[in-house]
C-alpha atoms as a PDB file:
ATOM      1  CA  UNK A   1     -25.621  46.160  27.874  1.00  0.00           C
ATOM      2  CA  UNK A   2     -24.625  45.149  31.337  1.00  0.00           C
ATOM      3  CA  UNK A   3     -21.216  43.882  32.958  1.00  0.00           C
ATOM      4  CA  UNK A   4     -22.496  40.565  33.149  1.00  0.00           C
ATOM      5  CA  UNK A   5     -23.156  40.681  29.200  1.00  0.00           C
ATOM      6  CA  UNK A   6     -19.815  42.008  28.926  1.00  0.00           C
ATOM      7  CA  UNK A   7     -18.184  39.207  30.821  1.00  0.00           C
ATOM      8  CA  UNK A   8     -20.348  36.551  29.147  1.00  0.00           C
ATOM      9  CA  UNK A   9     -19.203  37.863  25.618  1.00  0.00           C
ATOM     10  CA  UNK A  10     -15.151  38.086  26.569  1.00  0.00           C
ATOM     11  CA  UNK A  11     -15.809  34.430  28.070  1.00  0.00           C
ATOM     12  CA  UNK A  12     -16.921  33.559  24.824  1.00  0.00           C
ATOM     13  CA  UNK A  13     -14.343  35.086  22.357  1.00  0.00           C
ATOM     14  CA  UNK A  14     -11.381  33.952  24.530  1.00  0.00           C
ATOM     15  CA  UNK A  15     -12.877  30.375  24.244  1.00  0.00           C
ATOM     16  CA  UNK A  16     -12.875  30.807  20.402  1.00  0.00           C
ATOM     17  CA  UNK A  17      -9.726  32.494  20.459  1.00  0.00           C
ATOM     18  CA  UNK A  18      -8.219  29.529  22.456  1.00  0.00           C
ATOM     19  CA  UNK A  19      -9.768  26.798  20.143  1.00  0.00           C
ATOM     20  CA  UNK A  20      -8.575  28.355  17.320  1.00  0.00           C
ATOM     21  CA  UNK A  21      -5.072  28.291  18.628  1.00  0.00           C
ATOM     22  CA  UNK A  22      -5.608  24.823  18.937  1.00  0.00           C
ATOM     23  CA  UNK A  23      -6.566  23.772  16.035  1.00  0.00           C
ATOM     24  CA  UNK A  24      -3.752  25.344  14.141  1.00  0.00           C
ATOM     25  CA  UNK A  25      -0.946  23.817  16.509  1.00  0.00           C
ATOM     26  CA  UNK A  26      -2.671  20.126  15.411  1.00  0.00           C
ATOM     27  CA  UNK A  27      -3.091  21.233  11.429  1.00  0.00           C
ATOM     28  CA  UNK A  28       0.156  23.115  11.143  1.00  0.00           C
ATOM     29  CA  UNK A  29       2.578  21.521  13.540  1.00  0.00           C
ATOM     30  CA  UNK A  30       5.849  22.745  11.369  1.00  0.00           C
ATOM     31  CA  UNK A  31       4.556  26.230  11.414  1.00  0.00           C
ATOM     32  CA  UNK A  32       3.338  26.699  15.238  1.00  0.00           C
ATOM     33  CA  UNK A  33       6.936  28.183  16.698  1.00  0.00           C
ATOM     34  CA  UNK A  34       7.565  24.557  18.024  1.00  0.00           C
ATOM     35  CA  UNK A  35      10.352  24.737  16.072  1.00  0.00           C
ATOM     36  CA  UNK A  36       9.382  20.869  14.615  1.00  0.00           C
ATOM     37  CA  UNK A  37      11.179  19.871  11.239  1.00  0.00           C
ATOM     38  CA  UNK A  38      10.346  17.700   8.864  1.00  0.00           C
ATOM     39  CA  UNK A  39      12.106  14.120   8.790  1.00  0.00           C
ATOM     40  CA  UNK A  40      15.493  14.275   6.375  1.00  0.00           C
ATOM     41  CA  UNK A  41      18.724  13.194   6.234  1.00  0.00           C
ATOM     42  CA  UNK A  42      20.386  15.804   4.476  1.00  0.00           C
ATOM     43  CA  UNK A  43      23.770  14.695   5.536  1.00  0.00           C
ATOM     44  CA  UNK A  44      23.255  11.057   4.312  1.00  0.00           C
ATOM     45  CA  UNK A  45      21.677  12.712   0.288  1.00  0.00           C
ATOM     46  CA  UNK A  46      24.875  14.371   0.040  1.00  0.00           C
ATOM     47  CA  UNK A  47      27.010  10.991   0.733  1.00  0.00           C
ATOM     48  CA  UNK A  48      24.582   9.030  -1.777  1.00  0.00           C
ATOM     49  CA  UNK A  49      24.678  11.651  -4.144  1.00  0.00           C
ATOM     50  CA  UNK A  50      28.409  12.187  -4.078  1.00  0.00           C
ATOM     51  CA  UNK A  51      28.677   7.957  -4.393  1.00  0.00           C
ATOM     52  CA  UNK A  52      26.594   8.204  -7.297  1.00  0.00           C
ATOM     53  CA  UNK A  53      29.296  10.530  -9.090  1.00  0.00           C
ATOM     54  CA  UNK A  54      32.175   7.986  -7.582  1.00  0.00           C
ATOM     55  CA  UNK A  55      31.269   4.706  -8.958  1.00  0.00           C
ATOM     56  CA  UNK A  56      29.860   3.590 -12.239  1.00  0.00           C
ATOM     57  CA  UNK A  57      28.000   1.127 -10.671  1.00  0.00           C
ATOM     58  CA  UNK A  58      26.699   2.562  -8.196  1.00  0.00           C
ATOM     59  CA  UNK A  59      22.836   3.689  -9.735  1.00  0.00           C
ATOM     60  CA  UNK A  60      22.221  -0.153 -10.922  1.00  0.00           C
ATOM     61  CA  UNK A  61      21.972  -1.157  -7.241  1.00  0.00           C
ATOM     62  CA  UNK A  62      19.518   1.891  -5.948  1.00  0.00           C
ATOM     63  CA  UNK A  63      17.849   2.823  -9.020  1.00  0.00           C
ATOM     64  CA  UNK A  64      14.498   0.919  -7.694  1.00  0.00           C
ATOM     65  CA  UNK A  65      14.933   2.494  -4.384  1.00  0.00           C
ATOM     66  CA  UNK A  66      15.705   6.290  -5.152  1.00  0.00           C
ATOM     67  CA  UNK A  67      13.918   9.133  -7.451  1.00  0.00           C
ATOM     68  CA  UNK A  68      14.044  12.684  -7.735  1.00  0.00           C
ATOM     69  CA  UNK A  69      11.577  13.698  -5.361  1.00  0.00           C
ATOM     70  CA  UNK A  70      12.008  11.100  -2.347  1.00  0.00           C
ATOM     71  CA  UNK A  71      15.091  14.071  -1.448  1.00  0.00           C
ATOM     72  CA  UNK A  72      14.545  17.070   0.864  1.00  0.00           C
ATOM     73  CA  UNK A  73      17.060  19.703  -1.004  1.00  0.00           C
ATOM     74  CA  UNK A  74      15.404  21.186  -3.712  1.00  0.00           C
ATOM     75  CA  UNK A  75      19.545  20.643  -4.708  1.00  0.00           C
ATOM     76  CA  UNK A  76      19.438  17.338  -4.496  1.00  0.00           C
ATOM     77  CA  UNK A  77      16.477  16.349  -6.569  1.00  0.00           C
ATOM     78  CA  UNK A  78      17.847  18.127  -8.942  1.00  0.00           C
ATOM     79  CA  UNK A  79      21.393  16.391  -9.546  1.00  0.00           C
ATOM     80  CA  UNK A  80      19.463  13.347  -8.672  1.00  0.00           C
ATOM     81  CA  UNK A  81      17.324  14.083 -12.251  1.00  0.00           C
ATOM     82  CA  UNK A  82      20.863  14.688 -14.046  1.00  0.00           C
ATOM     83  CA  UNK A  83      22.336  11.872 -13.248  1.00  0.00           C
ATOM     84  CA  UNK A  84      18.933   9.407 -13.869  1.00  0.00           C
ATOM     85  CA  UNK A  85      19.225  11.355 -17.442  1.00  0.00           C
ATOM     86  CA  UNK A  86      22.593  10.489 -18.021  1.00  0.00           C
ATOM     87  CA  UNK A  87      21.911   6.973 -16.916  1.00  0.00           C
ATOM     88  CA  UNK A  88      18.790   6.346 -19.065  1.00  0.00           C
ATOM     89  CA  UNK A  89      21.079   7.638 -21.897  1.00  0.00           C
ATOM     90  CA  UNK A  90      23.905   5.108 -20.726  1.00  0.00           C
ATOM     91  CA  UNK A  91      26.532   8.268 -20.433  1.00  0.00           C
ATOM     92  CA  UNK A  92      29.097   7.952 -17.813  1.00  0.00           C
ATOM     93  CA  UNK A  93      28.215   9.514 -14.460  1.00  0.00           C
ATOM     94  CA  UNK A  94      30.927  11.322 -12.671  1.00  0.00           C
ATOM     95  CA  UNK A  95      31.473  15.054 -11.895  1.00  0.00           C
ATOM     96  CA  UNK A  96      32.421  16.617 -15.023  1.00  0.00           C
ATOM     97  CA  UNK A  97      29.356  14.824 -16.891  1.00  0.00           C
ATOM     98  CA  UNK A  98      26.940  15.862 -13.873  1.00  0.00           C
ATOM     99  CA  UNK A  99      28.479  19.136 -14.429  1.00  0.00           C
ATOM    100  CA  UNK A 100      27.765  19.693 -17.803  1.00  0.00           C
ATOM    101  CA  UNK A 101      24.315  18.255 -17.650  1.00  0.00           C
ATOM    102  CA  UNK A 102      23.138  20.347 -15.066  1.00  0.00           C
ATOM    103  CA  UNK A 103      24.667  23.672 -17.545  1.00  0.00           C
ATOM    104  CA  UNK A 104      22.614  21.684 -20.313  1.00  0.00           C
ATOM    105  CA  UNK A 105      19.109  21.838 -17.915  1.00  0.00           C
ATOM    106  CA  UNK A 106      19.773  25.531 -16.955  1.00  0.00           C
ATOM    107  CA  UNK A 107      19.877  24.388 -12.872  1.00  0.00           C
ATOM    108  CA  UNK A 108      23.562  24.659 -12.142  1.00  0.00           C
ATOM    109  CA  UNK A 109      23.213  27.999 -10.770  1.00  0.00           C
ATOM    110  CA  UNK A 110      20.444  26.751  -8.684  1.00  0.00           C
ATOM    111  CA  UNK A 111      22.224  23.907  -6.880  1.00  0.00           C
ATOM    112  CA  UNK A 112      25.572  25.640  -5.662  1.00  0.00           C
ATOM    113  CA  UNK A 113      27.343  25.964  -8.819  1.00  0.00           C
ATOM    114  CA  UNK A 114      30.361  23.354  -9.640  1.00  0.00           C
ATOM    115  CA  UNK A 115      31.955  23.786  -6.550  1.00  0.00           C
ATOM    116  CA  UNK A 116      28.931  22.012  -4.378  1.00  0.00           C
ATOM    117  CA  UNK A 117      29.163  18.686  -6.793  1.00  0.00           C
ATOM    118  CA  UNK A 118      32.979  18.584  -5.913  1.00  0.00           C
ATOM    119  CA  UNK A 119      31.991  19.063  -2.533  1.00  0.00           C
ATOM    120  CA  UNK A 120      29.715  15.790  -2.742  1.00  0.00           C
ATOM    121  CA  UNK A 121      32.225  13.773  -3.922  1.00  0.00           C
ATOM    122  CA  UNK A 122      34.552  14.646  -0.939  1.00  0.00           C
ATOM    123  CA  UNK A 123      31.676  13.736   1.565  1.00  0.00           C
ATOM    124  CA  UNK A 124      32.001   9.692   1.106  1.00  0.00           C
ATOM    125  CA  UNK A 125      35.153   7.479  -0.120  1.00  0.00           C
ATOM    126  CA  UNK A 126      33.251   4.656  -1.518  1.00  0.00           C
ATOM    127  CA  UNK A 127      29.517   3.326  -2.841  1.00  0.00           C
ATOM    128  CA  UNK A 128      29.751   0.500  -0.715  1.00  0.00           C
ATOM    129  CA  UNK A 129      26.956   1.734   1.904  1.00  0.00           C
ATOM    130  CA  UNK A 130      24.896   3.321  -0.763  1.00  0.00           C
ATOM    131  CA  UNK A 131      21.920   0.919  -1.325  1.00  0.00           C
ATOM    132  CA  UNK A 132      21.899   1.171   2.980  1.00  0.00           C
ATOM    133  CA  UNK A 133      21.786   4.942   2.720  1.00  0.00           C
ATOM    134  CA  UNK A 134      19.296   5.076  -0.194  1.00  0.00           C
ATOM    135  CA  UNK A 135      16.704   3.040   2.002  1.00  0.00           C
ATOM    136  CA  UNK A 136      17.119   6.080   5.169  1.00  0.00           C
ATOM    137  CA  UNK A 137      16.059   8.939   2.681  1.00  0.00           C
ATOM    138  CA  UNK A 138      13.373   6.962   1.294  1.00  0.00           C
ATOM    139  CA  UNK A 139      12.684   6.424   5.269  1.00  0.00           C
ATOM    140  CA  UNK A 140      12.177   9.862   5.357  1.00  0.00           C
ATOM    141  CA  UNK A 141      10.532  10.551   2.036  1.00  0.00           C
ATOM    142  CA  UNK A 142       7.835   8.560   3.361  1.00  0.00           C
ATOM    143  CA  UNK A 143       7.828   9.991   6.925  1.00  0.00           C
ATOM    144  CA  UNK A 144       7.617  13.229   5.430  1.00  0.00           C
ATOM    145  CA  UNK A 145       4.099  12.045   3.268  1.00  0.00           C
ATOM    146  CA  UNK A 146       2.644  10.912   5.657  1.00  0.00           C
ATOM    147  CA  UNK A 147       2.785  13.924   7.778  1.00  0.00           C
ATOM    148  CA  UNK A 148       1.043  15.856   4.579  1.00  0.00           C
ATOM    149  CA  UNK A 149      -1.049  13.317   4.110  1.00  0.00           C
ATOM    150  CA  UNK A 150      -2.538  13.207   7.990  1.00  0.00           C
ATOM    151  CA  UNK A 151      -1.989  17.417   8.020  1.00  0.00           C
ATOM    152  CA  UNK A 152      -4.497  17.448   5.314  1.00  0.00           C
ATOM    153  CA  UNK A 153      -6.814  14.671   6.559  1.00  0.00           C
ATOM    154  CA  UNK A 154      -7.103  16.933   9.870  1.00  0.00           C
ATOM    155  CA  UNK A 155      -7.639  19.819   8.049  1.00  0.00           C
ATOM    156  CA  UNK A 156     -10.673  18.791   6.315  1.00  0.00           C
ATOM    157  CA  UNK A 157     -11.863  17.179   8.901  1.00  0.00           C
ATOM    158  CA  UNK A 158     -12.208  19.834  10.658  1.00  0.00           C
ATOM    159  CA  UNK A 159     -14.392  21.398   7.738  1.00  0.00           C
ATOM    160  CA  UNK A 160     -18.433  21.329   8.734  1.00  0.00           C
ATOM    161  CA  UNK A 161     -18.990  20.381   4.858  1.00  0.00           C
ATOM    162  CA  UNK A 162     -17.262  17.636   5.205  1.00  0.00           C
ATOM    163  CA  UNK A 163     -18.755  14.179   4.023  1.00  0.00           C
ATOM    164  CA  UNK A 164     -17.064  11.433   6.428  1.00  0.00           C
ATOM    165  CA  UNK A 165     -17.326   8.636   3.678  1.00  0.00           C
ATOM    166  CA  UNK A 166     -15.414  10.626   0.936  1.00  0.00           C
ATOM    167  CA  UNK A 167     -12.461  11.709   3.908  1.00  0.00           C
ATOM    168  CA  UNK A 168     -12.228   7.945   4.505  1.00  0.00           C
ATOM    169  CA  UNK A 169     -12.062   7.416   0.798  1.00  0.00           C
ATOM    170  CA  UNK A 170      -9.485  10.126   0.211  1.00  0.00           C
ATOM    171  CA  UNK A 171      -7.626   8.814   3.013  1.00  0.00           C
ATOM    172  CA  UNK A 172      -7.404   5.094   2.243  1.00  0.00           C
ATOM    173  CA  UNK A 173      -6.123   6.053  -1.289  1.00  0.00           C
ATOM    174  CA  UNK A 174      -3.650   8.776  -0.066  1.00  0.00           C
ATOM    175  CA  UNK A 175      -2.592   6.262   2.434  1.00  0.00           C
ATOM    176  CA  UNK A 176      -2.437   3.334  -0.644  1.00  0.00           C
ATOM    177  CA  UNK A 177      -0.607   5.312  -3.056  1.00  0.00           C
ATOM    178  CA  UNK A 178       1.975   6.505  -0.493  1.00  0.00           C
ATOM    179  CA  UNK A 179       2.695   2.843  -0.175  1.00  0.00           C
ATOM    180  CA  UNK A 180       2.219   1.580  -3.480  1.00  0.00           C
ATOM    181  CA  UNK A 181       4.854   4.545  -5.041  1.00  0.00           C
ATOM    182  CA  UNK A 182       7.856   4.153  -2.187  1.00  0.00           C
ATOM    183  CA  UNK A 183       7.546   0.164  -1.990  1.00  0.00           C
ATOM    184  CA  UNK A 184       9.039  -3.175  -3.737  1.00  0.00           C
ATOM    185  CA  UNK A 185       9.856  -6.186  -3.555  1.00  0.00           C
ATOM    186  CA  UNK A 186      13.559  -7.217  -3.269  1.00  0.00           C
ATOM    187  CA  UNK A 187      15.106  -9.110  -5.845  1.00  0.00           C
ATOM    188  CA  UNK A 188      16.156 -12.916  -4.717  1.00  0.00           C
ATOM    189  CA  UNK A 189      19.121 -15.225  -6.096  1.00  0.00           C
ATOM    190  CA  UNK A 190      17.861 -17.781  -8.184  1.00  0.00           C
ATOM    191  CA  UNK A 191      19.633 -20.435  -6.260  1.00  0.00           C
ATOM    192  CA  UNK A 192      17.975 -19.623  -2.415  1.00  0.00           C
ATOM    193  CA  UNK A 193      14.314 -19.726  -4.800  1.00  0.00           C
ATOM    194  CA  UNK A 194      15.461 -23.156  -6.443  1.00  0.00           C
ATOM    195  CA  UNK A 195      16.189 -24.515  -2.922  1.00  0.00           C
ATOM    196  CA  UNK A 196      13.039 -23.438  -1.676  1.00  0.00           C
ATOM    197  CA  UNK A 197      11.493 -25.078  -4.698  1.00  0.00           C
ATOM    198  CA  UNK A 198      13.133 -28.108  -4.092  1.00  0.00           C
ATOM    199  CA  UNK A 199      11.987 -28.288  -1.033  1.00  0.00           C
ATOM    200  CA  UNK A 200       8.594 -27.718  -1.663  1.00  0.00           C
ATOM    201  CA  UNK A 201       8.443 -30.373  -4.602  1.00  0.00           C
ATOM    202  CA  UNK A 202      10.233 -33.178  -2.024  1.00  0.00           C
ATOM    203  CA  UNK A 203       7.076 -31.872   0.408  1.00  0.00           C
ATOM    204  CA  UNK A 204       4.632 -32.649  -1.972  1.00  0.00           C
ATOM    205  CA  UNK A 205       5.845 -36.533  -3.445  1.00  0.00           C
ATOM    206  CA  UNK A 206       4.373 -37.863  -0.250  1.00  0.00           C
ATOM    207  CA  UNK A 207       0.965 -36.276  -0.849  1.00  0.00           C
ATOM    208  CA  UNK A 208      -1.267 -39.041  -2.276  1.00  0.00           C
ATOM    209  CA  UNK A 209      -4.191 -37.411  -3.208  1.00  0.00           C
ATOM    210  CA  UNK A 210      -2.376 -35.120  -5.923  1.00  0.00           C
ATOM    211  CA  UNK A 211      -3.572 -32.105  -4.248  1.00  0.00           C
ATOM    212  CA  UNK A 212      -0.857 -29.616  -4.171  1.00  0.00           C
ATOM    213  CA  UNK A 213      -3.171 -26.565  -3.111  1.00  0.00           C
ATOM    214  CA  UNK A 214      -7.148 -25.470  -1.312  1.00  0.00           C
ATOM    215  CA  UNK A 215      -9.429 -28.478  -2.840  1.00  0.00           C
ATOM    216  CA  UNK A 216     -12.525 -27.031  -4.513  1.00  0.00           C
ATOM    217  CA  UNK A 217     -14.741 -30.411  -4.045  1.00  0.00           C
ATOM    218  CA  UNK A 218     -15.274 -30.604  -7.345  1.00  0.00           C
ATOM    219  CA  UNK A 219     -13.159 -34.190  -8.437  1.00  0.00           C
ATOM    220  CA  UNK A 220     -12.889 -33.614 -12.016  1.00  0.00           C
ATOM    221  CA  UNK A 221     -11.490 -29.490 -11.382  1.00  0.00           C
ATOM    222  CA  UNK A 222      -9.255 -30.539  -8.711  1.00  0.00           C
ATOM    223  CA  UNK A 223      -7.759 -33.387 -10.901  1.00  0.00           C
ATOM    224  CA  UNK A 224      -6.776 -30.959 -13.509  1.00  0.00           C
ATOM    225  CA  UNK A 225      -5.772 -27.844 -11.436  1.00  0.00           C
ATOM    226  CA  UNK A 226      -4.437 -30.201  -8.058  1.00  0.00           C
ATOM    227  CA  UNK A 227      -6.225 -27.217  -5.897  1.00  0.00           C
ATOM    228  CA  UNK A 228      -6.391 -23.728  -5.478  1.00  0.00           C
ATOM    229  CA  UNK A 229      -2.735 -22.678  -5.536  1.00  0.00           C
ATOM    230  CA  UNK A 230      -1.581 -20.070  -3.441  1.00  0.00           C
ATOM    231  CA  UNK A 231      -0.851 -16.696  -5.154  1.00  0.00           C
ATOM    232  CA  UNK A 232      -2.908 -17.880  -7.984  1.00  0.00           C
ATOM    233  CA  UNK A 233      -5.912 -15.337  -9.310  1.00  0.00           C
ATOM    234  CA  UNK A 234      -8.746 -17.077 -10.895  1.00  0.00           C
ATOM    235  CA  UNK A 235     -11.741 -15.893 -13.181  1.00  0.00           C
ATOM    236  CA  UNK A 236     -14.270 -17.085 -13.026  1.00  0.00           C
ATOM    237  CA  UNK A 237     -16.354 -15.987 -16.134  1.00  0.00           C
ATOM    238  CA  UNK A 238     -19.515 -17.037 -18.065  1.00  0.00           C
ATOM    239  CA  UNK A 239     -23.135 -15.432 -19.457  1.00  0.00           C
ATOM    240  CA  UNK A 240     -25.525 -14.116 -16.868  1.00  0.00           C
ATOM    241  CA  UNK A 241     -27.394 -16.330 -14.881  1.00  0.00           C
ATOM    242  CA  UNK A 242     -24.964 -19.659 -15.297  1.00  0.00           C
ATOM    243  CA  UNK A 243     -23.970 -20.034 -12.162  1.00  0.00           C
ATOM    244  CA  UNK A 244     -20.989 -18.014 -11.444  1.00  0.00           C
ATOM    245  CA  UNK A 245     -21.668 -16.976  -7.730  1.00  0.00           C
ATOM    246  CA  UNK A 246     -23.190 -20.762  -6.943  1.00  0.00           C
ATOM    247  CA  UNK A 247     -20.182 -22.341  -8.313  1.00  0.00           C
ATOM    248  CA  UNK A 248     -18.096 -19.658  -6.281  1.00  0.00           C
ATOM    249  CA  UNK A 249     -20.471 -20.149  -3.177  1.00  0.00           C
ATOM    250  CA  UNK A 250     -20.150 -24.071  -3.597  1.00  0.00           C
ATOM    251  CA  UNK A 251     -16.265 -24.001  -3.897  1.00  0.00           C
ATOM    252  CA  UNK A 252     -15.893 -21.732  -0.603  1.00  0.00           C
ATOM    253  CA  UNK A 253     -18.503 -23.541   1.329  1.00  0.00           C
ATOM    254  CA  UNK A 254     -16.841 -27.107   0.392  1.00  0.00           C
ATOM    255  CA  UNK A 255     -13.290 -25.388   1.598  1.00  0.00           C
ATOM    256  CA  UNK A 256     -14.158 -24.079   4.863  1.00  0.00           C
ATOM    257  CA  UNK A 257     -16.702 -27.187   5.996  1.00  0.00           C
ATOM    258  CA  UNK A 258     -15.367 -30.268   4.110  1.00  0.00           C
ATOM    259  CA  UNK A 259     -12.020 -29.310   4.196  1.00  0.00           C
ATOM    260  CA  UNK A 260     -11.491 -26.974   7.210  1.00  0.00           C
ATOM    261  CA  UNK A 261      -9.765 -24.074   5.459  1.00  0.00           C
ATOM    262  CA  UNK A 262     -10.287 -20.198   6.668  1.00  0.00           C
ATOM    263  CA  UNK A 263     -12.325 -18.247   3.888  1.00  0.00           C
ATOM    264  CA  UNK A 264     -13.347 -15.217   3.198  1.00  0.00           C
ATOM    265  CA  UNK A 265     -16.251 -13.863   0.267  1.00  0.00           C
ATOM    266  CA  UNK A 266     -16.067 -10.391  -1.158  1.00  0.00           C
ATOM    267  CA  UNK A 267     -18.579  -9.267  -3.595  1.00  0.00           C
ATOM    268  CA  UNK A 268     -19.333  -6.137  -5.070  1.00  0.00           C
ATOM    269  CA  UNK A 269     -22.210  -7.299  -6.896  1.00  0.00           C
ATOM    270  CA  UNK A 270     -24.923  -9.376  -3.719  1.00  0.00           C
ATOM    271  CA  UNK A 271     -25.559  -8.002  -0.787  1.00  0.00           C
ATOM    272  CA  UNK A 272     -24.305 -10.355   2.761  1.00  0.00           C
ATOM    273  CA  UNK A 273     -27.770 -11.575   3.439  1.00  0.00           C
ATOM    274  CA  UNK A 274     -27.928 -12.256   0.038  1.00  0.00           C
ATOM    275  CA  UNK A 275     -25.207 -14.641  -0.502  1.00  0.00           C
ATOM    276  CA  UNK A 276     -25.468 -15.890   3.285  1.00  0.00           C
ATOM    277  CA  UNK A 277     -29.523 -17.069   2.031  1.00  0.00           C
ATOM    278  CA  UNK A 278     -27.425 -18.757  -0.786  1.00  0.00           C
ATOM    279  CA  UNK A 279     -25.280 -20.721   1.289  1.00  0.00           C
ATOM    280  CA  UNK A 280     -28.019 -21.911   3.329  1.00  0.00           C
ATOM    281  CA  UNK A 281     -30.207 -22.742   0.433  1.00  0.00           C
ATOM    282  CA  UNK A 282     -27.453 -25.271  -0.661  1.00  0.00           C
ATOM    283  CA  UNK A 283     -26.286 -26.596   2.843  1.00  0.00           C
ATOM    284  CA  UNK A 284     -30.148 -26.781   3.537  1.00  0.00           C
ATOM    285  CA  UNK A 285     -31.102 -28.082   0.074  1.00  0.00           C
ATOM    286  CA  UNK A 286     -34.269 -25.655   0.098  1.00  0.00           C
ATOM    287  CA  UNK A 287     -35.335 -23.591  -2.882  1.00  0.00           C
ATOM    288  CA  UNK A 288     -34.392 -20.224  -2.937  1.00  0.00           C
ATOM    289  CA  UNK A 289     -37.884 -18.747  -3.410  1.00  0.00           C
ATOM    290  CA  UNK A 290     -38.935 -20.441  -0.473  1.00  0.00           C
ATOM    291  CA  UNK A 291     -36.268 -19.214   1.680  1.00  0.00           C
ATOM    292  CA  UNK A 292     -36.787 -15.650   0.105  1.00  0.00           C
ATOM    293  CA  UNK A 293     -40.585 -15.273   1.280  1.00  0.00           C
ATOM    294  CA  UNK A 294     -40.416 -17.270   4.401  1.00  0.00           C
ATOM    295  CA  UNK A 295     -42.875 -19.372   3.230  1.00  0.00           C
ATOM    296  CA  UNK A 296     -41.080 -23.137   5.428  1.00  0.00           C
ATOM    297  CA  UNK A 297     -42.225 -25.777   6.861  1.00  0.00           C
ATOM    298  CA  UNK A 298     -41.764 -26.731  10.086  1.00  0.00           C
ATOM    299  CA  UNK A 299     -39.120 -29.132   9.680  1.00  0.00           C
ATOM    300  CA  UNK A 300     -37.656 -26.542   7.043  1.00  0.00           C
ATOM    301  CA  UNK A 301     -36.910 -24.236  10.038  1.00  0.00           C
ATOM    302  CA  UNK A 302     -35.754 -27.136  11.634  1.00  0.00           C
ATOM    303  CA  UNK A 303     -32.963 -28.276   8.957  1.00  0.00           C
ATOM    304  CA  UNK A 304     -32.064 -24.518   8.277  1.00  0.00           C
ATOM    305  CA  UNK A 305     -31.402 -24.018  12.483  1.00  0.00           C
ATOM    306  CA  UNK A 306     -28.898 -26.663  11.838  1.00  0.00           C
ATOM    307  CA  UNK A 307     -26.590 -25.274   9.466  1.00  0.00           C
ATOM    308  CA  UNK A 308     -23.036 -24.318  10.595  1.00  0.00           C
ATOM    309  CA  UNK A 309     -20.796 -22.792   8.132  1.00  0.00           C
ATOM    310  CA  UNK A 310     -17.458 -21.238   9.257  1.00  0.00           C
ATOM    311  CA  UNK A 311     -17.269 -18.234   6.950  1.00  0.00           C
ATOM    312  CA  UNK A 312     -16.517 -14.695   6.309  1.00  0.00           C
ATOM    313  CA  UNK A 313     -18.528 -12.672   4.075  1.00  0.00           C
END
């Protein structure tokens, strides 16, 4: 082998050598002597934690917020699961009970002993912060899974067996469930919701048409429903071949053209083209077939040129 062979091939494993290097400061970021840490607010669990064991109270107001494994400590999640076991069982939550239910699940050894639940308590005065503090660890919690999540994402990514359509997939539902399991929606006071609805019936008195909501066209549906109301989630259901999609079709094509509302059409069950040769069948009023082999008239092609609907599909 010559020196130029030799050169070539130490070229070519210090490139390797240097990708490689690469790739495992972008997939392992907490493990690459940066000396990164994962998001956590250790300081602020304790205070919640020791707030929890304070006031009786206390758990009613963060209950939706917190669980066991939205905390860093390994600790912490597990006094958290004591005291959401004495709570279910509607025992009274304060040191001595934490205590003793931590003896009862064998982890009081494992989370300081007694002496680190006094500690807690002598970390915070009062609860009245806690539901503020609850929502900066579950800040956190969800910083930290989304660093596995896109850690894991790069990882396979990086794999030559890797089918792109199933690493979206996986993504989009790691991505969903991260939200769907650390979100909610905040309970309201009945009397801000009964202003709003007073406000929103006094709105409507002055309508004359009795349409509250999106008219569908159809005079008879719209009489008894006053619209398509907003939040609203309606089925649509009958045999095969009654009609379903054309009714559907009709109602979106009558909201976007007649009545100049923004739609959209998902379906999981026609192709685009399909449903888009729909819609111009009806706004053309040309048979199907005809549009389906091509088989116009002149003046067909004409009338068909001239549709303009103002839809998504």
């Amino acid at each position: 082998m010559s020196i130029l062979d030799n050169d070539k091939k130490d070229f070519y494993e210090r490139k390797s050598q240097v990708s490689d290097e690469r790739r495992n400061r972008i997939t392992q970021p907490f493990y690459s002597g940066l000396g990164k840490l994962p998001p956590q607010a250790v300081d602020v669990e304790e205070a919640v934690l020791g707030a929890l064991m304070l006031e009786k109270d206390a758990l009613s107001s963060v209950i939706d917020i917190l669980k066991a494994d939205v905390f860093y400590k390994d600790a912490h999640q597990k006094i958290f699961k004591a005291i959401s076991d004495l709570f279910e069982k509607s025992s009274p939550i304060d040191i001595l009970t934490v205590t003793a239910q931590l003896r009862k699940m064998g982890e009081i050894e494992m989370i300081g002993g007694a002496y680190y639940i006094t500690e807690l308590t002598n970390r915070v005065a009062s609860a009245a912060n806690i539901e503020y503090h609850s929502r900066i660890i579950l800040q956190k919690h969800i910083q930290r899974e989304l660093i596995r999540v896109s850690s894991e994402i790069i990882q396979i990514a990086y794999e030559d067996t890797t089918d792109v359509l199933d690493l979206l997939d996986k993504a989009e539902k790691s991505l969903f469930e991260i939200g769907q399991n650390n979100t909610r929606r905040d309970s309201r006071i009945i009397h801000d919701l009964m202003r709003e609805s007073l406000a929103e019936i006094e709105a409507l008195k002055d309508k004359k048409d009795g349409l509250t909501g999106v008219a569908s066209g159809f005079t008879d549906l719209d009489r008894m429903t006053s619209g398509w109301q907003k939040s609203d989630l309606v089925i649509i259901a009958a045999r095969p071949a009654m009609g379903k999609t054309a009714f559907v079709l009709t109602c979106a094509r009558n909201a976007a053209v007649d009545f100049d509302k923004p739609v959209v059409v998902f379906s999981l069950e026609m192709s685009s083209n399909q449903l888009v040769n729909r819609l111009i069948s009806g706004e053309a009023e040309i048979e199907q077939e005809k549009i389906r082999k091509g088989t116009l008239e002149e003046w067909e092609w004409t009338k068909i040129q001239l549709v303009n609907l103002t839809l998504l599909i």
